[in-house]
PDB file of N, CA and C in Angstrom:
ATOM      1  N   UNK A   1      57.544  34.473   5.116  1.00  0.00           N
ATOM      2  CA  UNK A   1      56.782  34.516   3.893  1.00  0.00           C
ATOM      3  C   UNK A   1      56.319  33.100   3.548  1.00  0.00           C
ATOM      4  N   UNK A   2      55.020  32.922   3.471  1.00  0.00           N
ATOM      5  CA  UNK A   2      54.485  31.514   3.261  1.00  0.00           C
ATOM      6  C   UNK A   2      54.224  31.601   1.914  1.00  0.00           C
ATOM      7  N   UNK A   3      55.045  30.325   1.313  1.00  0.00           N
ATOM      8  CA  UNK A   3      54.590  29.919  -0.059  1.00  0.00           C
ATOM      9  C   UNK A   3      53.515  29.755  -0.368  1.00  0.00           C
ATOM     10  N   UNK A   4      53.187  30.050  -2.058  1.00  0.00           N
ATOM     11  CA  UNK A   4      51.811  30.353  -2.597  1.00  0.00           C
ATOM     12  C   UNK A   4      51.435  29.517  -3.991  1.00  0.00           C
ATOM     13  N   UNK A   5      52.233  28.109  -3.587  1.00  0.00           N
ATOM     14  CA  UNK A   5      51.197  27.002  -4.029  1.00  0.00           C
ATOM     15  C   UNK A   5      50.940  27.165  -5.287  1.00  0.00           C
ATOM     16  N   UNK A   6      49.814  27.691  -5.076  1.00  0.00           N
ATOM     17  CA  UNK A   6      48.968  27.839  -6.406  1.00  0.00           C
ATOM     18  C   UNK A   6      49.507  28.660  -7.789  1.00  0.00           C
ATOM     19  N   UNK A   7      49.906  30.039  -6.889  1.00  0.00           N
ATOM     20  CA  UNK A   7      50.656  30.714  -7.671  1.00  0.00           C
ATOM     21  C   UNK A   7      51.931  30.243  -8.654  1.00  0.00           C
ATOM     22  N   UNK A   8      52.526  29.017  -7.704  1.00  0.00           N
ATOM     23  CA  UNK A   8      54.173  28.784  -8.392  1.00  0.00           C
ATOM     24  C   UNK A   8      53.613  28.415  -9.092  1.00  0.00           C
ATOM     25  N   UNK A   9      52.645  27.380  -9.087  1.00  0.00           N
ATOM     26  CA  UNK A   9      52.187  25.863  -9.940  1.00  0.00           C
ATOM     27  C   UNK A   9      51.875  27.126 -11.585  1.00  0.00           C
ATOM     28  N   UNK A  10      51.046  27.995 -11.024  1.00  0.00           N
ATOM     29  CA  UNK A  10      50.320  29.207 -12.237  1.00  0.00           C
ATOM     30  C   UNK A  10      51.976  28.964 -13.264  1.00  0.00           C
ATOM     31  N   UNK A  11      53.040  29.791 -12.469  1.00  0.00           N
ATOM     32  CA  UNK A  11      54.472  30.309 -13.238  1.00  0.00           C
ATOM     33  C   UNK A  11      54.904  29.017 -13.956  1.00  0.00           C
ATOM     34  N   UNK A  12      54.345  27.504 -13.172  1.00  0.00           N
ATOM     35  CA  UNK A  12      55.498  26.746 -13.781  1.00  0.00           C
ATOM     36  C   UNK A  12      54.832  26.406 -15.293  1.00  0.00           C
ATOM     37  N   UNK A  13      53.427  26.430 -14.868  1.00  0.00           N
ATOM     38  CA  UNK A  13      52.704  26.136 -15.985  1.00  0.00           C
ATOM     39  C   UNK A  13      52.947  27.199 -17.506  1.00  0.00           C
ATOM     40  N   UNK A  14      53.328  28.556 -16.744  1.00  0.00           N
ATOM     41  CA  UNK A  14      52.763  29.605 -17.828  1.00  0.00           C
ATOM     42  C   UNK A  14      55.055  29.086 -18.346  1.00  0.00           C
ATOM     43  N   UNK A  15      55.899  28.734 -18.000  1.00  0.00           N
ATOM     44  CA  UNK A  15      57.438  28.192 -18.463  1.00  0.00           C
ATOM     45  C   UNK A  15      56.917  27.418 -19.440  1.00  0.00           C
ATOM     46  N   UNK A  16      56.297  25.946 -18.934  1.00  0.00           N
ATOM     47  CA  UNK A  16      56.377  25.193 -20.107  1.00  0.00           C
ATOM     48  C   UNK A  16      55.750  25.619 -21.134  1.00  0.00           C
ATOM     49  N   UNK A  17      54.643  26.348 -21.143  1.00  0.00           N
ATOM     50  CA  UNK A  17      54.354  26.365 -22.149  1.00  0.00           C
ATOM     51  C   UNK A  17      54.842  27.258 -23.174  1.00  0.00           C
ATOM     52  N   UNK A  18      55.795  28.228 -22.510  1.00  0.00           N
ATOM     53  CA  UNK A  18      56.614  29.315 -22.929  1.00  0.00           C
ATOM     54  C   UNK A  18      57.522  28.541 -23.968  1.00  0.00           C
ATOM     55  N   UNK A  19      58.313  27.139 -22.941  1.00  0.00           N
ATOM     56  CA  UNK A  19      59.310  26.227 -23.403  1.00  0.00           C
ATOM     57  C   UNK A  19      58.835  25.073 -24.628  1.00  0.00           C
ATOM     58  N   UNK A  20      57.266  25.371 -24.753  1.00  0.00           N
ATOM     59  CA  UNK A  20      56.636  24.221 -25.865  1.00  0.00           C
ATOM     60  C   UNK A  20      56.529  22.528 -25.389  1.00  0.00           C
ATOM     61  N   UNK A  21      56.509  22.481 -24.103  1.00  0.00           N
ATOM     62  CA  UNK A  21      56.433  21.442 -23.849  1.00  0.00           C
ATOM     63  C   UNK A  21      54.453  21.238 -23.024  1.00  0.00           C
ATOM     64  N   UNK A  22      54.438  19.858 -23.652  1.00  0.00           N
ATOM     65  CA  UNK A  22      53.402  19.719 -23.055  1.00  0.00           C
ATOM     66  C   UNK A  22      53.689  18.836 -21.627  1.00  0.00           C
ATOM     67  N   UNK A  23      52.662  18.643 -20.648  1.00  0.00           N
ATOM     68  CA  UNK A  23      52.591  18.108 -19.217  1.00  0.00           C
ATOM     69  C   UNK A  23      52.948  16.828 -19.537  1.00  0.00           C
ATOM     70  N   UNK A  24      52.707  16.132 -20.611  1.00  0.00           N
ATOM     71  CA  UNK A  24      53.463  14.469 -20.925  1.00  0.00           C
ATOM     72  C   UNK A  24      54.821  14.881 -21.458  1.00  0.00           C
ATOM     73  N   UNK A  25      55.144  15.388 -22.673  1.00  0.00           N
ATOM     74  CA  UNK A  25      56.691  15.597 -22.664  1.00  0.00           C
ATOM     75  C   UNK A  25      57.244  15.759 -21.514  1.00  0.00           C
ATOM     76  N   UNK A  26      56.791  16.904 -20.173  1.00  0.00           N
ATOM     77  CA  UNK A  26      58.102  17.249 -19.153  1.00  0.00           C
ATOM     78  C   UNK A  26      58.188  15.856 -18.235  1.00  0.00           C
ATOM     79  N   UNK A  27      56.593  15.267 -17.864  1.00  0.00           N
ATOM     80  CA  UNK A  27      56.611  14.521 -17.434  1.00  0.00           C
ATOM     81  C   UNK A  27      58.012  13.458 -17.586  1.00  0.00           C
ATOM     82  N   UNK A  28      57.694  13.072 -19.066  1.00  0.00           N
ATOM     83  CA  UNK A  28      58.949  12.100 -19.717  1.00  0.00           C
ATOM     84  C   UNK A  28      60.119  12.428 -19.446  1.00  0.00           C
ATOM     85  N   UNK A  29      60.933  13.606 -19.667  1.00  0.00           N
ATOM     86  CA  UNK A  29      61.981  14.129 -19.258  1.00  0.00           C
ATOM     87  C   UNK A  29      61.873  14.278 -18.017  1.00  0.00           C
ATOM     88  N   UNK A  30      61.537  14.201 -16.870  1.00  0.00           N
ATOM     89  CA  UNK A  30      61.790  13.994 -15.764  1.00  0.00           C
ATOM     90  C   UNK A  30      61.555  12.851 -15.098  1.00  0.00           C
ATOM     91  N   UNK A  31      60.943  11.974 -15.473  1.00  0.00           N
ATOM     92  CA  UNK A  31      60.595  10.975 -15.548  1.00  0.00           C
ATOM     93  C   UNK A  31      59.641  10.610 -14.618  1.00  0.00           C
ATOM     94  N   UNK A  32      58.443  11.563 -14.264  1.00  0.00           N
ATOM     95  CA  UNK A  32      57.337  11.843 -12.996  1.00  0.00           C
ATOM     96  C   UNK A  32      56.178  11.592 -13.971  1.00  0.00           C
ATOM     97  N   UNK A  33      55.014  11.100 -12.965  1.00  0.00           N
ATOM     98  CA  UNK A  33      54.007  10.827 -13.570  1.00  0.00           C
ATOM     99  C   UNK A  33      53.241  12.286 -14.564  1.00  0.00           C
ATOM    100  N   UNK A  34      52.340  12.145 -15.261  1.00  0.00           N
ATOM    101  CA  UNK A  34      51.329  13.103 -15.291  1.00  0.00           C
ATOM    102  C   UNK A  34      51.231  14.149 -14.264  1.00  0.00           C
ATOM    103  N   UNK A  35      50.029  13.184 -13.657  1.00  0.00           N
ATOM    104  CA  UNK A  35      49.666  14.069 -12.595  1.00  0.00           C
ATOM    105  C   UNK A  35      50.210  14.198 -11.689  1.00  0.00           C
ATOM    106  N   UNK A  36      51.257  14.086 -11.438  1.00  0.00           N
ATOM    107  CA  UNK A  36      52.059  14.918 -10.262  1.00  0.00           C
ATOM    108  C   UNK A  36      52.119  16.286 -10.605  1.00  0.00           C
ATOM    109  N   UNK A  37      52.963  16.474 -12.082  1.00  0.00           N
ATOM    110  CA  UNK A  37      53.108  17.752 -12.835  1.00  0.00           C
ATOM    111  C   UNK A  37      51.576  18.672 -12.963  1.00  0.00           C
ATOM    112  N   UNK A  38      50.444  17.629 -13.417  1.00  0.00           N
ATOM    113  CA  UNK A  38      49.532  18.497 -13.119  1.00  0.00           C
ATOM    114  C   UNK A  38      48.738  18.987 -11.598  1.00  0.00           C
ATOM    115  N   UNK A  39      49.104  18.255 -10.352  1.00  0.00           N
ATOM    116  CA  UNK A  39      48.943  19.116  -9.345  1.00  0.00           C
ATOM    117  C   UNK A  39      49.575  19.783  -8.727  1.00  0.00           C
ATOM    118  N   UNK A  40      51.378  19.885  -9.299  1.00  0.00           N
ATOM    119  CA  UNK A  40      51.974  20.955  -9.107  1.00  0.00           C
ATOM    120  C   UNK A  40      51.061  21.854  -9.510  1.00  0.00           C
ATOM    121  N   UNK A  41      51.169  22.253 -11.300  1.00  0.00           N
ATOM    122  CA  UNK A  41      51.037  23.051 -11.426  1.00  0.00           C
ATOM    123  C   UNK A  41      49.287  24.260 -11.148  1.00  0.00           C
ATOM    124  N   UNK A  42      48.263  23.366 -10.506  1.00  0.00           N
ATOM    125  CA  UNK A  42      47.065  23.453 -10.096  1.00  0.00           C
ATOM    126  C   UNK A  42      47.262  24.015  -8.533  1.00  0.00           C
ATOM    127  N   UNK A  43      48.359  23.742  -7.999  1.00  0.00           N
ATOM    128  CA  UNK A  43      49.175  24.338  -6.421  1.00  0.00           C
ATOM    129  C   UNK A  43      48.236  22.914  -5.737  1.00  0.00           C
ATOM    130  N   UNK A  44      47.920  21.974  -5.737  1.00  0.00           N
ATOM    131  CA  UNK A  44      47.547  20.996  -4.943  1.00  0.00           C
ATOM    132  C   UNK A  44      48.583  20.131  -4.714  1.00  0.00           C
ATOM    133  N   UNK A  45      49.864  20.090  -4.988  1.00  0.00           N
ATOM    134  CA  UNK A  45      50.880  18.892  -4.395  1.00  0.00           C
ATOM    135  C   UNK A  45      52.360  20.429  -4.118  1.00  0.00           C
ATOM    136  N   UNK A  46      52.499  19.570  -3.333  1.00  0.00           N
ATOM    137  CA  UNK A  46      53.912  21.140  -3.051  1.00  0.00           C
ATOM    138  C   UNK A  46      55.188  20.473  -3.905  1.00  0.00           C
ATOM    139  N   UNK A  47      55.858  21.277  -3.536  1.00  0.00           N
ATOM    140  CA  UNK A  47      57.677  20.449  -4.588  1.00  0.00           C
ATOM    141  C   UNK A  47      58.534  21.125  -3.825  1.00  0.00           C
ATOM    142  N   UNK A  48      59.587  20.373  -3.533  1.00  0.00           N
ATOM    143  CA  UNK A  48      60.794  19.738  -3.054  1.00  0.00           C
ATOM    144  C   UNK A  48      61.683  21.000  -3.547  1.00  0.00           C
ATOM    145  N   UNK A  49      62.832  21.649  -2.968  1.00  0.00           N
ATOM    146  CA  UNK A  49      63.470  22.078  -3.745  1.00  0.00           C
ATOM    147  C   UNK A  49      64.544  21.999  -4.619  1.00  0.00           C
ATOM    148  N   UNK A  50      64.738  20.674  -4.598  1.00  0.00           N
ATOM    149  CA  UNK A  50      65.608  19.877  -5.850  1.00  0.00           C
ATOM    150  C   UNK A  50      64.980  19.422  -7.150  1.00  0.00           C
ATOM    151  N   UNK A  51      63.419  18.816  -6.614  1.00  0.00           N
ATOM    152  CA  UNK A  51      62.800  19.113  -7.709  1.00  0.00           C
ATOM    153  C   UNK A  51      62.353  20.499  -8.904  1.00  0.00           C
ATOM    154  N   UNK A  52      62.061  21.648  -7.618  1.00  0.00           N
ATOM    155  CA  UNK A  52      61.739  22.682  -8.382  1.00  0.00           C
ATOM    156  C   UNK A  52      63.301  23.087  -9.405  1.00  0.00           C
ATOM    157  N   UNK A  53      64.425  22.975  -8.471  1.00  0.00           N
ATOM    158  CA  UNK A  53      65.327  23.017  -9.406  1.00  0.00           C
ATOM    159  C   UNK A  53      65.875  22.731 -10.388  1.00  0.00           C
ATOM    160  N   UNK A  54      65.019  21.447 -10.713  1.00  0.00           N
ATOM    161  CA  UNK A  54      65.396  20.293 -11.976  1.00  0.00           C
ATOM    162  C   UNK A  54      64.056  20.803 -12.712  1.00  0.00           C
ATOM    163  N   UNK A  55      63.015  21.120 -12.314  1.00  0.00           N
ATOM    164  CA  UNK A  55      61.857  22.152 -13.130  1.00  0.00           C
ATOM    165  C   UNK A  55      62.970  22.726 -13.704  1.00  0.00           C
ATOM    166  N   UNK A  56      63.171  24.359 -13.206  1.00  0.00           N
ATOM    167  CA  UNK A  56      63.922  25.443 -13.541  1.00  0.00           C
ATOM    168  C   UNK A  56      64.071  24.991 -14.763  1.00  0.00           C
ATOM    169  N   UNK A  57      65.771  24.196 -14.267  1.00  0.00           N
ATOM    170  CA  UNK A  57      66.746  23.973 -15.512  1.00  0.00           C
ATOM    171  C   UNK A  57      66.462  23.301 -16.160  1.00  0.00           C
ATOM    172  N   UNK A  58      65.130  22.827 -16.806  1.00  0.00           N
ATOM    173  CA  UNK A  58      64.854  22.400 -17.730  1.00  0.00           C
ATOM    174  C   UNK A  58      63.645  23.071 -18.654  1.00  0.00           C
ATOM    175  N   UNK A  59      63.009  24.203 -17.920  1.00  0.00           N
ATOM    176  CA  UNK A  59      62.753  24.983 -18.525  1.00  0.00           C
ATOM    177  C   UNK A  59      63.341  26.608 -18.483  1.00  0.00           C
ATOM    178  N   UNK A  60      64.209  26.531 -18.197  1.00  0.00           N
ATOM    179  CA  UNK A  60      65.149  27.628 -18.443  1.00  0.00           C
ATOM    180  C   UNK A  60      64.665  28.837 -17.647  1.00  0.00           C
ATOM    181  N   UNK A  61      64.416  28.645 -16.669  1.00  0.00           N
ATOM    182  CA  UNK A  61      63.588  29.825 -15.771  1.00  0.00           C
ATOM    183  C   UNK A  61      64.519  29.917 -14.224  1.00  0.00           C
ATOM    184  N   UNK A  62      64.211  30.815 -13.735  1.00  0.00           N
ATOM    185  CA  UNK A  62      64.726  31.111 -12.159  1.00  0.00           C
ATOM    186  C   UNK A  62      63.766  30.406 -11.046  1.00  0.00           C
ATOM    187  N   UNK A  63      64.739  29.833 -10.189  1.00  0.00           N
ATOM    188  CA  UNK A  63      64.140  29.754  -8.952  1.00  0.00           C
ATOM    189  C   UNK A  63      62.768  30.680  -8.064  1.00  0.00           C
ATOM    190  N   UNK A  64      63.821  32.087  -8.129  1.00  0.00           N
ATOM    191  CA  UNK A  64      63.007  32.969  -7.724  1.00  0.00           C
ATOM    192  C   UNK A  64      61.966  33.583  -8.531  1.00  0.00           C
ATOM    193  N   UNK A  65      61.918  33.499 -10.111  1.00  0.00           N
ATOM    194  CA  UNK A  65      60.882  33.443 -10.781  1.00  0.00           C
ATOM    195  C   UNK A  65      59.622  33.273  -9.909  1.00  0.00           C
ATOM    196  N   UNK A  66      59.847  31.854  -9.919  1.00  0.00           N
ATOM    197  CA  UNK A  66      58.629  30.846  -9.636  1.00  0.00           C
ATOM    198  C   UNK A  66      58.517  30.463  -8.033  1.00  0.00           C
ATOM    199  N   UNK A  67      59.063  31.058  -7.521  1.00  0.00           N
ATOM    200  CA  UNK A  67      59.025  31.090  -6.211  1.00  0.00           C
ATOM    201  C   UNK A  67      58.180  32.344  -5.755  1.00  0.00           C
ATOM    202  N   UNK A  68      58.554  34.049  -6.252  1.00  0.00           N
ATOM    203  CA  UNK A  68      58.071  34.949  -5.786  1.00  0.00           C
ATOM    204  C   UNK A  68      57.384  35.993  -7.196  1.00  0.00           C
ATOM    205  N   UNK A  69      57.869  35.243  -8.377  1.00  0.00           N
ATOM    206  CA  UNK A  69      57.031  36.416  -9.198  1.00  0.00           C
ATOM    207  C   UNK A  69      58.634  37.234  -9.509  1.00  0.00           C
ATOM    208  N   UNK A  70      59.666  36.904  -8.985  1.00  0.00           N
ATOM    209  CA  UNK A  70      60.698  38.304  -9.279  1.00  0.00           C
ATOM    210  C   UNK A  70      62.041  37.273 -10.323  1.00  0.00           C
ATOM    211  N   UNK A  71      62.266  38.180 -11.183  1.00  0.00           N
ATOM    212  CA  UNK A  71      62.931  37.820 -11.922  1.00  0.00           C
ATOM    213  C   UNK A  71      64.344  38.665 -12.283  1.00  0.00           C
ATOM    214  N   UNK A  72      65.624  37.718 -11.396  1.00  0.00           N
ATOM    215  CA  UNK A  72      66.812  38.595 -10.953  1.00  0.00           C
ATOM    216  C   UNK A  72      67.426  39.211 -12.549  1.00  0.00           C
ATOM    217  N   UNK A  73      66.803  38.823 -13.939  1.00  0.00           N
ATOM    218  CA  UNK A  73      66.842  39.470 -15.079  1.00  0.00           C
ATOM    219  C   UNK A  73      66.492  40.685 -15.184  1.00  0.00           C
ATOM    220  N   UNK A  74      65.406  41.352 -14.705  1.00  0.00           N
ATOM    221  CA  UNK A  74      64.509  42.289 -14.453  1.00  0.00           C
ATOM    222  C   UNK A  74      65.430  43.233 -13.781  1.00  0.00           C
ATOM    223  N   UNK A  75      65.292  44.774 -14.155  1.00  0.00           N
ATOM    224  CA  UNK A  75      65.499  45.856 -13.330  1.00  0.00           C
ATOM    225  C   UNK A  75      65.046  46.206 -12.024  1.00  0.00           C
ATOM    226  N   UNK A  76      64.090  45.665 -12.155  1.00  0.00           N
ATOM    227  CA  UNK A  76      63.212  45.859 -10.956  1.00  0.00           C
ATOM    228  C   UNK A  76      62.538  45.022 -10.164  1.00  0.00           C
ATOM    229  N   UNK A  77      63.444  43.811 -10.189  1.00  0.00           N
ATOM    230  CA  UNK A  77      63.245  42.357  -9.366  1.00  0.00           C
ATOM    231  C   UNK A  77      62.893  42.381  -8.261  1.00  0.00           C
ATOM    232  N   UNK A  78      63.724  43.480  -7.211  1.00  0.00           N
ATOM    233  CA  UNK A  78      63.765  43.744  -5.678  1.00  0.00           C
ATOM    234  C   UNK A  78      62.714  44.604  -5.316  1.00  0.00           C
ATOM    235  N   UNK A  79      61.699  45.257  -6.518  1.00  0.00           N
ATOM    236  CA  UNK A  79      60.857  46.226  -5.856  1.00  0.00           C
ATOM    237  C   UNK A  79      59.914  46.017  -4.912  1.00  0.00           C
ATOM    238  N   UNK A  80      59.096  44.415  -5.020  1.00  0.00           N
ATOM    239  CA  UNK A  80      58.271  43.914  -4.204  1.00  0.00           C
ATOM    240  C   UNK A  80      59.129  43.934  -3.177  1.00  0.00           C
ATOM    241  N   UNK A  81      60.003  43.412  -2.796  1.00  0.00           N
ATOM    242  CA  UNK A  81      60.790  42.904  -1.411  1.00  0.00           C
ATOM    243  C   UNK A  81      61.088  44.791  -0.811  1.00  0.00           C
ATOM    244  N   UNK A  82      61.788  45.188  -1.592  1.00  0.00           N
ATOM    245  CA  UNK A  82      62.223  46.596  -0.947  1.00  0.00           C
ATOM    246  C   UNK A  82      60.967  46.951  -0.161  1.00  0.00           C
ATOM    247  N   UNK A  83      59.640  47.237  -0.970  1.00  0.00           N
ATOM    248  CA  UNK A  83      58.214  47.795  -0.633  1.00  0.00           C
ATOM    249  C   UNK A  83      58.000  47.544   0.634  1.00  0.00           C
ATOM    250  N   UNK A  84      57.987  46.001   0.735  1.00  0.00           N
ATOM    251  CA  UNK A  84      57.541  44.801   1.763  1.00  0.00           C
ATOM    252  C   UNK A  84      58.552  45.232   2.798  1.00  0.00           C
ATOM    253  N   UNK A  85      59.774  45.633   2.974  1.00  0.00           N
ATOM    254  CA  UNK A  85      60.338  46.031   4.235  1.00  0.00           C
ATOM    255  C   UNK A  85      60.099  47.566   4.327  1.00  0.00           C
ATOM    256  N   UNK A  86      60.250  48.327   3.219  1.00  0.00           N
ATOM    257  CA  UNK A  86      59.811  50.119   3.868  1.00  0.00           C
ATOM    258  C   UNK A  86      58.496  49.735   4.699  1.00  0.00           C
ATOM    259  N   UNK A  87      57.612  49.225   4.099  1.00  0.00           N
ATOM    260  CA  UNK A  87      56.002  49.534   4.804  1.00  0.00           C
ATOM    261  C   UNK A  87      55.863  49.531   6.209  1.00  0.00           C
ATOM    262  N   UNK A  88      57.083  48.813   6.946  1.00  0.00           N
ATOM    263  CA  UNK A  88      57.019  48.352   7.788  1.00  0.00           C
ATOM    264  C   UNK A  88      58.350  48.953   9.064  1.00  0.00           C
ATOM    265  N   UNK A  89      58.307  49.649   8.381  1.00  0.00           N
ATOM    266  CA  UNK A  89      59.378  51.006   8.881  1.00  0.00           C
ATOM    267  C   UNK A  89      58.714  51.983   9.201  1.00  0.00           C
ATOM    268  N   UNK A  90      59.442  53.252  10.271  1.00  0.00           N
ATOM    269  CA  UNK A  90      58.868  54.320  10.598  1.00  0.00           C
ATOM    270  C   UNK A  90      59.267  55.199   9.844  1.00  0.00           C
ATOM    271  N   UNK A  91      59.116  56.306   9.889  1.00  0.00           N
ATOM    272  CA  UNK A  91      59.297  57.428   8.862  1.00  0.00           C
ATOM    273  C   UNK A  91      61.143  57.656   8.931  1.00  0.00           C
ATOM    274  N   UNK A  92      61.401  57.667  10.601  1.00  0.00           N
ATOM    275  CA  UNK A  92      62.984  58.053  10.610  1.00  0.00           C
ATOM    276  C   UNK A  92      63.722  56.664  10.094  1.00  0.00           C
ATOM    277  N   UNK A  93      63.468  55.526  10.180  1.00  0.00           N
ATOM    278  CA  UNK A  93      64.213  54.285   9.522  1.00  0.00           C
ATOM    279  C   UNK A  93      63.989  54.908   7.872  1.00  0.00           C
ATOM    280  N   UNK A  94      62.823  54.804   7.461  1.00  0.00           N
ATOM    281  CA  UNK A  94      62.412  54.990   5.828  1.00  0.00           C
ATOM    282  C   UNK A  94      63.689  56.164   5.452  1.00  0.00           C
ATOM    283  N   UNK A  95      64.000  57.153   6.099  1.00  0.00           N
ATOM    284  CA  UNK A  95      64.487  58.773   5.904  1.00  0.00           C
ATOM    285  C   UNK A  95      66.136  58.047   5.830  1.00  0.00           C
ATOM    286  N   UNK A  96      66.256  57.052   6.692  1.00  0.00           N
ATOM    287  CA  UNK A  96      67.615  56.808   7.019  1.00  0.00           C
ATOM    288  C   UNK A  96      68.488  55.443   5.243  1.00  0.00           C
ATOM    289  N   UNK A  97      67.326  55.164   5.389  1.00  0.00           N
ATOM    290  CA  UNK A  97      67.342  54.159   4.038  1.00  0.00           C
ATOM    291  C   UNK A  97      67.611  54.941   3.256  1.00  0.00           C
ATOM    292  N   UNK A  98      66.494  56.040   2.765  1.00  0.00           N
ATOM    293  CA  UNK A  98      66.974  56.744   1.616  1.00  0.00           C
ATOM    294  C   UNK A  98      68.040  57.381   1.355  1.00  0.00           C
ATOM    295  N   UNK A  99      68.739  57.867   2.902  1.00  0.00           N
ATOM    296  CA  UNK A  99      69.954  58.578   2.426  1.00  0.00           C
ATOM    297  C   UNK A  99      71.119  57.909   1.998  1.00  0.00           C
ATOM    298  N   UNK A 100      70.996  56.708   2.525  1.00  0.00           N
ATOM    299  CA  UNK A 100      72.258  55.502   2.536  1.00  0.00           C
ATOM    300  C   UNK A 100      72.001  55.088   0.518  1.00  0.00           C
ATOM    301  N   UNK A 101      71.374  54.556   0.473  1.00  0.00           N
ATOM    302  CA  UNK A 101      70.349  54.078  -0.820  1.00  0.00           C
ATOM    303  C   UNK A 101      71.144  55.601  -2.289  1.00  0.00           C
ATOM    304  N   UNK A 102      70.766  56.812  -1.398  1.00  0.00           N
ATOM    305  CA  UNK A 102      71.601  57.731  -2.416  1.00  0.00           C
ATOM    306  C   UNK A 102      72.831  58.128  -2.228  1.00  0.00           C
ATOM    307  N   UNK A 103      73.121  57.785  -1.101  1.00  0.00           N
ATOM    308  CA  UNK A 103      74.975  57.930  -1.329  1.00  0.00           C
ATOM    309  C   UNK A 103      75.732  56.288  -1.863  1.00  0.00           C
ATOM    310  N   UNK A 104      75.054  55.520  -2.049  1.00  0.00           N
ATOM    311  CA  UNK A 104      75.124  54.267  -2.732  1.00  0.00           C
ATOM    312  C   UNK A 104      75.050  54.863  -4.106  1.00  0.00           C
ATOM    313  N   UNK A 105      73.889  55.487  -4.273  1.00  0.00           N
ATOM    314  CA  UNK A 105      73.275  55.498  -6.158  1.00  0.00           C
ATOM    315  C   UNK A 105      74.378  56.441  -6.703  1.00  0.00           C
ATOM    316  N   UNK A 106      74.408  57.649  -5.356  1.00  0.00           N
ATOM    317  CA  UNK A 106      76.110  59.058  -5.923  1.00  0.00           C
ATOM    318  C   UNK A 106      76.836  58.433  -6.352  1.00  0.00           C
ATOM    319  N   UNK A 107      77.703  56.945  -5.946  1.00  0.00           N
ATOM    320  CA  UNK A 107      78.802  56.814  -5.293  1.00  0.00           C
ATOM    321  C   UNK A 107      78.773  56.081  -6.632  1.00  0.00           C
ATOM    322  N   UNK A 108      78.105  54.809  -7.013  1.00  0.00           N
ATOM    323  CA  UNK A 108      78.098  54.717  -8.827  1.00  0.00           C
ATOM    324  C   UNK A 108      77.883  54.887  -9.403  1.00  0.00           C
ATOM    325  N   UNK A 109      76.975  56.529  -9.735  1.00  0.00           N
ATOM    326  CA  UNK A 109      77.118  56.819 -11.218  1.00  0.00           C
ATOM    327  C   UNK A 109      78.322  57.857 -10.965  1.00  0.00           C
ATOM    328  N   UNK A 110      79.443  58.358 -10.177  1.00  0.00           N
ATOM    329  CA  UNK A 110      80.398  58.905 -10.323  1.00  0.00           C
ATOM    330  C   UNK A 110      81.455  57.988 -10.683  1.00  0.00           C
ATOM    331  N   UNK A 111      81.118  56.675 -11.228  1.00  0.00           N
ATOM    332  CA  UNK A 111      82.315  55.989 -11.463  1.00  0.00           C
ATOM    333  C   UNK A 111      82.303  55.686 -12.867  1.00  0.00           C
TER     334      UNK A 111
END
């Protein structure tokens, strides 16, 4: 799966501003120029993943947020990924998933 740049830069942008910070405040608190932050978030400079992690936790967001769009908060975090491997299955793998998948789903709501 090749990273999508543009897209993270979209998520990190649409955090801060969630978090009320402007591109000079985070800047300051991280102590990175301007425009670095603004060609992250434009997807023209890539980021590190210690950096993206010091993003995150400072705007209070997930890795995988802003990595894939999925948010392990969410009920339905894994649906892209699940999709992305059925499609690519034959009908008897797909048949074999589902049965496993519902003797999984039996097996905890009988508890």
């Amino acid at each position: 799966m090749a990273l999508d740049y543009k897209l993270m830069g979209e998520r990190l942008k649409k955090a801060r501003i969630k978090k009320g910070y402007t591109q000079e405040k985070l800047a300051e608190i991280m102590d990175i120029s301007v425009a670095y932050i603004s060609r992250v978030e434009n997807g023209k400079a890539h980021i590190n993943l210690k950096r993206l992690n010091e993003l995150c936790s400072i705007l209070r967001t997930s890795e995988s947020y802003i990595l894939n769009g999925a948010s392990n908060n969410s009920n339905s975090y894994l649906n892209s990924e699940l999709n992305s491997i059925l499609k690519d299955c034959s009908s008897e793998k797909k048949e074999l998933i589902y049965q496993i998948a519902t003797i999984i789903s039996d097996k905890d709501n009988k508890k």
